[in-house]
Protein backbone atom coordinates (compact mmCIF):
# COMPACT_ATOMS: atom_id res chain seq x y z
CA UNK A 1 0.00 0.00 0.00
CA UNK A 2 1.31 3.20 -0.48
CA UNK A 3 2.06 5.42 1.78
CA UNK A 4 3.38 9.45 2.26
CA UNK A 5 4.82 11.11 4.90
CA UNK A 6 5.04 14.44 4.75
CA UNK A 7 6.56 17.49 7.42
CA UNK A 8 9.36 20.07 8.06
CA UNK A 9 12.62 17.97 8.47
CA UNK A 10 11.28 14.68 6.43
CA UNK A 11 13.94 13.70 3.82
CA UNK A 12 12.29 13.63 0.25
CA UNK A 13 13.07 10.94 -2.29
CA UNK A 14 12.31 11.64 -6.40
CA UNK A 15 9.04 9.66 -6.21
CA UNK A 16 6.71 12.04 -8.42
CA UNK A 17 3.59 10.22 -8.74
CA UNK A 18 1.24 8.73 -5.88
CA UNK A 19 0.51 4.72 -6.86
CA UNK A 20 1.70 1.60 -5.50
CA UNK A 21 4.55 0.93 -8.18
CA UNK A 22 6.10 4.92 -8.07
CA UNK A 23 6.31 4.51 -4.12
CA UNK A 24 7.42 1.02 -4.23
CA UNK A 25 11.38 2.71 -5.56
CA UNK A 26 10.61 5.53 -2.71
CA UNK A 27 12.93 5.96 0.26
CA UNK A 28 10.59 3.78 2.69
CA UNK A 29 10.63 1.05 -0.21
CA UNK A 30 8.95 -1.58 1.03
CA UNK A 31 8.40 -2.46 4.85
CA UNK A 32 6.33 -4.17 7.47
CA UNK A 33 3.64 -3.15 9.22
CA UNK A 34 5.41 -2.95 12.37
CA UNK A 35 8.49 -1.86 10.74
CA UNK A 36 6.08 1.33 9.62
CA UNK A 37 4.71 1.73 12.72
CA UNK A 38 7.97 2.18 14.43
CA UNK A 39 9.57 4.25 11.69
CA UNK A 40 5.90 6.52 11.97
CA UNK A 41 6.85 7.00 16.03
CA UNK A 42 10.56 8.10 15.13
CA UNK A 43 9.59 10.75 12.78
CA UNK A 44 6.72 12.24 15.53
CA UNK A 45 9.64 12.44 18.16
CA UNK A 46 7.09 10.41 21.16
CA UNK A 47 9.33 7.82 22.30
CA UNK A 48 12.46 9.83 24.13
CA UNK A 49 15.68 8.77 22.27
């Protein structure tokens, strides 16, 4: 499924067009669920490092 996130400080990758086989060569490639989930939590800063 593909998926964007977006925000000040979020590295951007040269994917140019929103569907499953653009994103799938996008910086998050593909990952788990969990893997996501995780990765999602780093990037809002709510776990203390």
């Amino acid at each position: 499924m593909p998926i964007v996130i977006s925000g000040p400080g979020i590295r951007q990758d040269k994917v140019e067009h929103y569907d499953e086989i653009s994103c799938a060569e996008g910086a998050i490639n593909r990952i788990k669920g969990r893997e996501f989930v995780w990765t999602l939590i780093d990037y809002l800063e709510v776990v203390p490092k």
